[in-house]
C-alpha atoms as a PDB file:
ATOM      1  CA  UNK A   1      15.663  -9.230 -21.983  1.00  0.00           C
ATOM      2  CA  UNK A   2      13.973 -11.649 -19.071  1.00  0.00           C
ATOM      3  CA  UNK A   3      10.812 -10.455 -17.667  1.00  0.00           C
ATOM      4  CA  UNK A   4      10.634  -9.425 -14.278  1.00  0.00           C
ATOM      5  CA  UNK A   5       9.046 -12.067 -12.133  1.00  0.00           C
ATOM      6  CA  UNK A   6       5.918 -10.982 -10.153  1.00  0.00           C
ATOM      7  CA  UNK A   7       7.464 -11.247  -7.219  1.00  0.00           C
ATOM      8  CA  UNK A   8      10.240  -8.993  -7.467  1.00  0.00           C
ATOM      9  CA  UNK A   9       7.503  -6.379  -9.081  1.00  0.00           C
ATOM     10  CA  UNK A  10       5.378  -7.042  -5.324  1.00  0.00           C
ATOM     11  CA  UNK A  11       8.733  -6.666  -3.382  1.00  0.00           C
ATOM     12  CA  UNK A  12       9.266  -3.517  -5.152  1.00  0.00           C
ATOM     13  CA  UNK A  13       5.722  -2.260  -5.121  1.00  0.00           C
ATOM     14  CA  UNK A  14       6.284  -2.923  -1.180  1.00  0.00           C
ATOM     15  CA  UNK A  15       9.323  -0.834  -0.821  1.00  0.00           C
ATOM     16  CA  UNK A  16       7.869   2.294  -2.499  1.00  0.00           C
ATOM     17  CA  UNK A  17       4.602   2.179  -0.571  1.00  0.00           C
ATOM     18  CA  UNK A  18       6.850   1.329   2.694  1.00  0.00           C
ATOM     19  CA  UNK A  19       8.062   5.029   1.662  1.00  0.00           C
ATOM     20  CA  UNK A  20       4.922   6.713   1.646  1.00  0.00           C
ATOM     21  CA  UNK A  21       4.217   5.211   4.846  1.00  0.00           C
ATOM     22  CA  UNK A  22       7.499   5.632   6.475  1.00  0.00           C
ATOM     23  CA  UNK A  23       6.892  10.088   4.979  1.00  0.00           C
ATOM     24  CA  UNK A  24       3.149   9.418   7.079  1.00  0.00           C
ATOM     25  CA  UNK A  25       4.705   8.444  10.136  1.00  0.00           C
ATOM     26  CA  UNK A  26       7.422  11.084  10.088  1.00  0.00           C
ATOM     27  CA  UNK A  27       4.330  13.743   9.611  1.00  0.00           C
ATOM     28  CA  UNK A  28       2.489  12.498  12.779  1.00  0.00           C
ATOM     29  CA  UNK A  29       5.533  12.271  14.615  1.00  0.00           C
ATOM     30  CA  UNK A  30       6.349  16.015  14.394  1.00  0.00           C
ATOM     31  CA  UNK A  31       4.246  18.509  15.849  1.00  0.00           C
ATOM     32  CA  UNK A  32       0.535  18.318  14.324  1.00  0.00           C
ATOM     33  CA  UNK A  33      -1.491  21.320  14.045  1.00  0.00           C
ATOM     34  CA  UNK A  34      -4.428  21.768  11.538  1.00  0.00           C
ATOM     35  CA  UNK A  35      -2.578  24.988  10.553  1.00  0.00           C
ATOM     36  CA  UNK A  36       0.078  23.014   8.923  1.00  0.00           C
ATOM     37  CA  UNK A  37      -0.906  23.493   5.521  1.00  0.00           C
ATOM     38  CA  UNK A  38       1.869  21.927   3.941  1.00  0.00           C
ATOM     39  CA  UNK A  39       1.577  18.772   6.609  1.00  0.00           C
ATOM     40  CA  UNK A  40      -2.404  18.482   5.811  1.00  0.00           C
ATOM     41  CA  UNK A  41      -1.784  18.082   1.845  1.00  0.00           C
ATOM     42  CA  UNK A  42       0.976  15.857   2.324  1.00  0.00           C
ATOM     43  CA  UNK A  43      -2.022  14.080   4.450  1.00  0.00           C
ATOM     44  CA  UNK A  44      -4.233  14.170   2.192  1.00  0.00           C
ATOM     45  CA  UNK A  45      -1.988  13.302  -0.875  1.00  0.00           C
ATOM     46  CA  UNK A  46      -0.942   9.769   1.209  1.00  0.00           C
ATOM     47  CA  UNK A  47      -4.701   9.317   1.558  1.00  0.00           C
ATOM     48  CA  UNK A  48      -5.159   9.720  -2.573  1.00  0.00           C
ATOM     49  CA  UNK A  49      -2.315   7.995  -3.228  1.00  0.00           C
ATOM     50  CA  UNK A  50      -3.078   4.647  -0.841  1.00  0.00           C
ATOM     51  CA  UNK A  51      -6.184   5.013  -2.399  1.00  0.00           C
ATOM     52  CA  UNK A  52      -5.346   4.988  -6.057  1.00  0.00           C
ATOM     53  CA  UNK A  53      -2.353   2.615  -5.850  1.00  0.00           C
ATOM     54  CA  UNK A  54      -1.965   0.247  -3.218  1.00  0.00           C
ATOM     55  CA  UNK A  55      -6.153   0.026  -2.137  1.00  0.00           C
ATOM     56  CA  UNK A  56      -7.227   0.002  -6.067  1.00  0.00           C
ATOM     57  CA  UNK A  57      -4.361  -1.527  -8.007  1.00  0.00           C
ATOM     58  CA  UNK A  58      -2.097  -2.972  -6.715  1.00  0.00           C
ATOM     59  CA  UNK A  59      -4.352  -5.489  -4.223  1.00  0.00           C
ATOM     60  CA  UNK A  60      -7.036  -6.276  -6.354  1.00  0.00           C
ATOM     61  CA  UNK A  61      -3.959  -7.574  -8.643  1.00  0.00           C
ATOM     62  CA  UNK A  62      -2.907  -9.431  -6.150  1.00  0.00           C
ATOM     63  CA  UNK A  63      -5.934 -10.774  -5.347  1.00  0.00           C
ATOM     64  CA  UNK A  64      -6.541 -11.738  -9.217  1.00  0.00           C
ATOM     65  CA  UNK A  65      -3.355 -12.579 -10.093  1.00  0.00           C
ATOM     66  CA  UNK A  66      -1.585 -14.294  -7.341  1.00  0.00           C
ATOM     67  CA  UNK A  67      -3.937 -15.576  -4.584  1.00  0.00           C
ATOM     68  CA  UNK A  68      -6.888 -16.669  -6.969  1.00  0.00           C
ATOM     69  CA  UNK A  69      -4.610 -18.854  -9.160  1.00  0.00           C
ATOM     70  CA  UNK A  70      -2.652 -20.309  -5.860  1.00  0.00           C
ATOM     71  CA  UNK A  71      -6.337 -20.959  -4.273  1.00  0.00           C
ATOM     72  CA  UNK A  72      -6.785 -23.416  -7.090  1.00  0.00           C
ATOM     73  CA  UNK A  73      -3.230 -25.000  -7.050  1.00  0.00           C
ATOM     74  CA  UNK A  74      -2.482 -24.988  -3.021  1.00  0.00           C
ATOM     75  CA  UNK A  75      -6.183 -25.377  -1.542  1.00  0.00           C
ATOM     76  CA  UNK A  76      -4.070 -26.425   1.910  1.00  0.00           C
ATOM     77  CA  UNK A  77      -3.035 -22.802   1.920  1.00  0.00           C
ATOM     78  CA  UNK A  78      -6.802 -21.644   1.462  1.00  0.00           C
ATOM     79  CA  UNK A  79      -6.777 -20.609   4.986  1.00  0.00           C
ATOM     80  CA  UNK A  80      -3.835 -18.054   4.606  1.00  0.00           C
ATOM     81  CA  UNK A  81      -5.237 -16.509   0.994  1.00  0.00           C
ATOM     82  CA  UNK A  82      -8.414 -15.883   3.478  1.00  0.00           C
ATOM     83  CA  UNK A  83      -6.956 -13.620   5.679  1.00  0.00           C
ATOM     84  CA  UNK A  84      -4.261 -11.754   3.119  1.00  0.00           C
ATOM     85  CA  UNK A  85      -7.761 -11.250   0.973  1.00  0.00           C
ATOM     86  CA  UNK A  86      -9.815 -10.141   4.514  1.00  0.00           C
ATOM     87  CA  UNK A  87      -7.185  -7.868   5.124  1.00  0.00           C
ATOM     88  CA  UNK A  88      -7.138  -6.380   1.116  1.00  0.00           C
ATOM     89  CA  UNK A  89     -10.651  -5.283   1.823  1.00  0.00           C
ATOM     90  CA  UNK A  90      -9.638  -3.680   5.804  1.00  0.00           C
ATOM     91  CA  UNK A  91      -6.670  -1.844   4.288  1.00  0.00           C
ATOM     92  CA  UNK A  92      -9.773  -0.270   2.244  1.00  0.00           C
ATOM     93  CA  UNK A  93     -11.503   0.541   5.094  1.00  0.00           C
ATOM     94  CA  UNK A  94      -8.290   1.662   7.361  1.00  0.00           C
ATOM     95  CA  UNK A  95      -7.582   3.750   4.886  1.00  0.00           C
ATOM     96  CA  UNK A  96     -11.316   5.841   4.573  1.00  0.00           C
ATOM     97  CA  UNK A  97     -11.122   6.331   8.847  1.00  0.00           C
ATOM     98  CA  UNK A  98      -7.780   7.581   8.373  1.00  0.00           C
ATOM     99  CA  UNK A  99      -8.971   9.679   5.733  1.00  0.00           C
ATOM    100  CA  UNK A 100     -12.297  10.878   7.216  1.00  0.00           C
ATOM    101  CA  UNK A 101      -9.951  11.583  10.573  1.00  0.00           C
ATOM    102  CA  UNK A 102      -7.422  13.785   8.826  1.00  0.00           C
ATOM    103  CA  UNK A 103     -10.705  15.886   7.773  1.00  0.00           C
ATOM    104  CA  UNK A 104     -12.175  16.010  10.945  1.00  0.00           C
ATOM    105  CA  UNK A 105      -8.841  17.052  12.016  1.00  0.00           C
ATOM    106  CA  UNK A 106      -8.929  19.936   9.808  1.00  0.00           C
ATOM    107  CA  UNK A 107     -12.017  20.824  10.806  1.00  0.00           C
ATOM    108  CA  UNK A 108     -10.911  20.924  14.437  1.00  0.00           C
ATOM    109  CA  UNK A 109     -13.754  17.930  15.655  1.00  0.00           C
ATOM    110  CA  UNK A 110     -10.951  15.432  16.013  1.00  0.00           C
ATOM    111  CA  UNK A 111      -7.788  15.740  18.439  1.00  0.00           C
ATOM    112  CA  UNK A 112      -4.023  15.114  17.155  1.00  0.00           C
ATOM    113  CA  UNK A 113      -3.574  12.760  19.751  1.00  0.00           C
ATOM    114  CA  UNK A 114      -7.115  11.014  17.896  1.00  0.00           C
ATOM    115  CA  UNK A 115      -5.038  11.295  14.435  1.00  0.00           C
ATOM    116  CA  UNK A 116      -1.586   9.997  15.827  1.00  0.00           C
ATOM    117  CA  UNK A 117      -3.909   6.923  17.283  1.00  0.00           C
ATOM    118  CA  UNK A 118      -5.748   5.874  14.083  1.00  0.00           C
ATOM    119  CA  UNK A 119      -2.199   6.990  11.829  1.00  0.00           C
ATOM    120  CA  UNK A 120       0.041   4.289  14.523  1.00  0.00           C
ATOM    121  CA  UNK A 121      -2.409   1.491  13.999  1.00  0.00           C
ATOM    122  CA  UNK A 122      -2.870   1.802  10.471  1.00  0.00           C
ATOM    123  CA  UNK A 123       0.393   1.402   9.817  1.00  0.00           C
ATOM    124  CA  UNK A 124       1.290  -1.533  12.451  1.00  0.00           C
ATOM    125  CA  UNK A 125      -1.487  -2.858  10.375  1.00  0.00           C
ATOM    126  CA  UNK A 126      -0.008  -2.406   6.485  1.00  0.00           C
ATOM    127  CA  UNK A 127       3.512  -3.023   7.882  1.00  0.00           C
ATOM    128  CA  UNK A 128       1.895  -6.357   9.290  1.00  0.00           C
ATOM    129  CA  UNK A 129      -0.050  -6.865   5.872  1.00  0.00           C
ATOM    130  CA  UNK A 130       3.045  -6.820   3.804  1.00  0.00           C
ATOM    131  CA  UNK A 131       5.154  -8.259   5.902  1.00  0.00           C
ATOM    132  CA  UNK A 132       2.913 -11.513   5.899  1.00  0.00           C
ATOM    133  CA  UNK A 133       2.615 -11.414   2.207  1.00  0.00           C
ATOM    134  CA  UNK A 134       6.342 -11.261   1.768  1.00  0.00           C
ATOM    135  CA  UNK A 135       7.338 -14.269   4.315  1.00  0.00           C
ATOM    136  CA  UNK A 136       4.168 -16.087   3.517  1.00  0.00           C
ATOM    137  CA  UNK A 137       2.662 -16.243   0.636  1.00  0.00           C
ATOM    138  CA  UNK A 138       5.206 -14.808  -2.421  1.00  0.00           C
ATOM    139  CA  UNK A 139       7.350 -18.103  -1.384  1.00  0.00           C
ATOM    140  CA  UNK A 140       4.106 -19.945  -2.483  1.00  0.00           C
ATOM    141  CA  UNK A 141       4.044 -18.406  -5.709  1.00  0.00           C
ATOM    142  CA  UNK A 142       7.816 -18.846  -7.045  1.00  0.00           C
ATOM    143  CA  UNK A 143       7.500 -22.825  -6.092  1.00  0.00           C
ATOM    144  CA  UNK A 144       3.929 -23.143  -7.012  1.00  0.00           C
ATOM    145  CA  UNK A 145       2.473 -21.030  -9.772  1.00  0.00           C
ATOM    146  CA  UNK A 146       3.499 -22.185 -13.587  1.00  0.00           C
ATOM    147  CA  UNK A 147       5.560 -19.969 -15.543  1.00  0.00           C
ATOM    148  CA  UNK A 148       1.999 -19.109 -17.526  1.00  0.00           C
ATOM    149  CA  UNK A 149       0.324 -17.784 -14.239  1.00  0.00           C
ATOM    150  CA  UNK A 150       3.561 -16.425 -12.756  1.00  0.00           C
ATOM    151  CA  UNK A 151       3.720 -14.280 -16.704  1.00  0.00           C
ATOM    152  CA  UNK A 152      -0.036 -13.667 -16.129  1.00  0.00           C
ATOM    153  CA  UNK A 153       0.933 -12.156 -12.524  1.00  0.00           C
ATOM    154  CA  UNK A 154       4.042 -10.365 -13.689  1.00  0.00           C
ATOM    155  CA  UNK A 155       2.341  -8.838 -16.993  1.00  0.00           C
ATOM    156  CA  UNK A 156      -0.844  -7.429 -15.135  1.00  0.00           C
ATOM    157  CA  UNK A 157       1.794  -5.782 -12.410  1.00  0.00           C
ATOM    158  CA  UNK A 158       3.799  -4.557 -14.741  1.00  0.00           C
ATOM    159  CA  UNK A 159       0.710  -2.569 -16.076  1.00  0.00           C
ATOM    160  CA  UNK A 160      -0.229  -0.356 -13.750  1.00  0.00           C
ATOM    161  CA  UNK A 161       2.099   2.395 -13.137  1.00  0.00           C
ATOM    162  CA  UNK A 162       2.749   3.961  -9.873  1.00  0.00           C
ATOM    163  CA  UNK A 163       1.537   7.804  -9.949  1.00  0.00           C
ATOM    164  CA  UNK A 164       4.179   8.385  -7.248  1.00  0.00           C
ATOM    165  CA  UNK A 165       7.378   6.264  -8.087  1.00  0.00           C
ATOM    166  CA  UNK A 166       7.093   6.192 -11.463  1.00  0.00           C
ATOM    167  CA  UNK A 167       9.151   8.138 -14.213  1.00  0.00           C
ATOM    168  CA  UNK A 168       5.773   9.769 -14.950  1.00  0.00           C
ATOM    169  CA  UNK A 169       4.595  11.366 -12.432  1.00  0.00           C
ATOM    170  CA  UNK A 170       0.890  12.525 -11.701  1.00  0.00           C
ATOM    171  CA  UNK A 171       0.081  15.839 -10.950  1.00  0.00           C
ATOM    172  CA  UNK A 172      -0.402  16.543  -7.412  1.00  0.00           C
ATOM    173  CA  UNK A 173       2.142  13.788  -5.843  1.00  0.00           C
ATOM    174  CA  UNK A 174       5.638  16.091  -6.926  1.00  0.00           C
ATOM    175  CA  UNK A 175       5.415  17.115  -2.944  1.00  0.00           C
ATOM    176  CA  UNK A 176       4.612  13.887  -1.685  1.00  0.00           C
ATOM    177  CA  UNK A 177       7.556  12.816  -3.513  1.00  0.00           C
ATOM    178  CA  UNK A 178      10.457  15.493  -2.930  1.00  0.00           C
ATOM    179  CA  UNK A 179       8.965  14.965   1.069  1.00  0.00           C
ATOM    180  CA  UNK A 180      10.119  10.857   0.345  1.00  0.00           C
ATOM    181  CA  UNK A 181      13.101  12.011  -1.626  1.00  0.00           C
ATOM    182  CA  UNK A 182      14.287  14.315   1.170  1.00  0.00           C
ATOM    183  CA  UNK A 183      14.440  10.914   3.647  1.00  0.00           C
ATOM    184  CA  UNK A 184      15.880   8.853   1.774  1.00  0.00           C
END
């Protein structure tokens, strides 16, 4: 059976973590009250999850696996690994406001319409993010990476496993992921 090239495993990646923003825009867009139990976990679980998968796997792999190796064999595309790697280490730092405003939320020292703000630019910003990845830069990688880096790429990807989309899923995402299911 042919491995899966690394950037079908991105592309896919992408969709699922499209999904758990697409579930984060549909809670802001309903009515928002700290009361909302059920809402605030589902917060807070998006939060964990962008944090375990997308913020601490899945773009440092990227960042290793892809965009290091095509810095060495495309430096005329140096400029554009720049700014996809600037923006690995703001989706980090999107994603700790959004978190620290979802608590302050809670608490009541931060308004909904504060929440919906910070929620709608994050995720012009990811949407962005991926979308220049995709159109930009994974083109670079089928027509310039060897089929040794592209393995490299595909085999590291292929290790991490998703604690939401995957067949084993962690403890604590089941709600996330019946709330995704439910949309879809």
């Amino acid at each position: 059976m042919a491995r899966a090239r690394a950037t079908d495993i991105i592309l896919a990646q992408h969709r699922d973590i499209a999904k758990v923003l697409k579930a984060l825009e549909a809670i802001i867009d309903g009515p928002l009250e700290a009361r909302r139990s059920a809402d605030m976990a589902q917060l807070h679980d998006i939060c964990h999850y962008i944090r375990v998968f997308p913020d601490k796997l899945h773009h440092p792999d990227e960042d290793r696996y892809v965009f290091g190796p095509l810095r060495t064999v495309a430096p005329e595309h140096a400029h554009l690994i720049d700014d996809i790697e600037s923006e690995h280490g703001r989706c980090e730092a999107l994603t700790s406001r959004l978190y620290g405003l979802i608590q302050a939320f809670e608490k009541g020292d931060a308004s909904a319409d504060a929440l919906r703000d910070a929620v709608r630019e994050y995720l012009a910003f990811q949407f962005e993010h991926m979308r220049k990845e995709e159109r930009e830069v994974l083109p670079l990688v089928d027509g310039l990476l060897d089929p040794d880096q592209q393995a490299a790429a595909a085999g590291a990807f292929s290790q991490h496993v998703d604690p939401l989309f995957s067949a084993n899923l962690r403890a604590g995402f089941d709600a996330l992921r019946r709330r995704i299911e439910s949309r879809t």
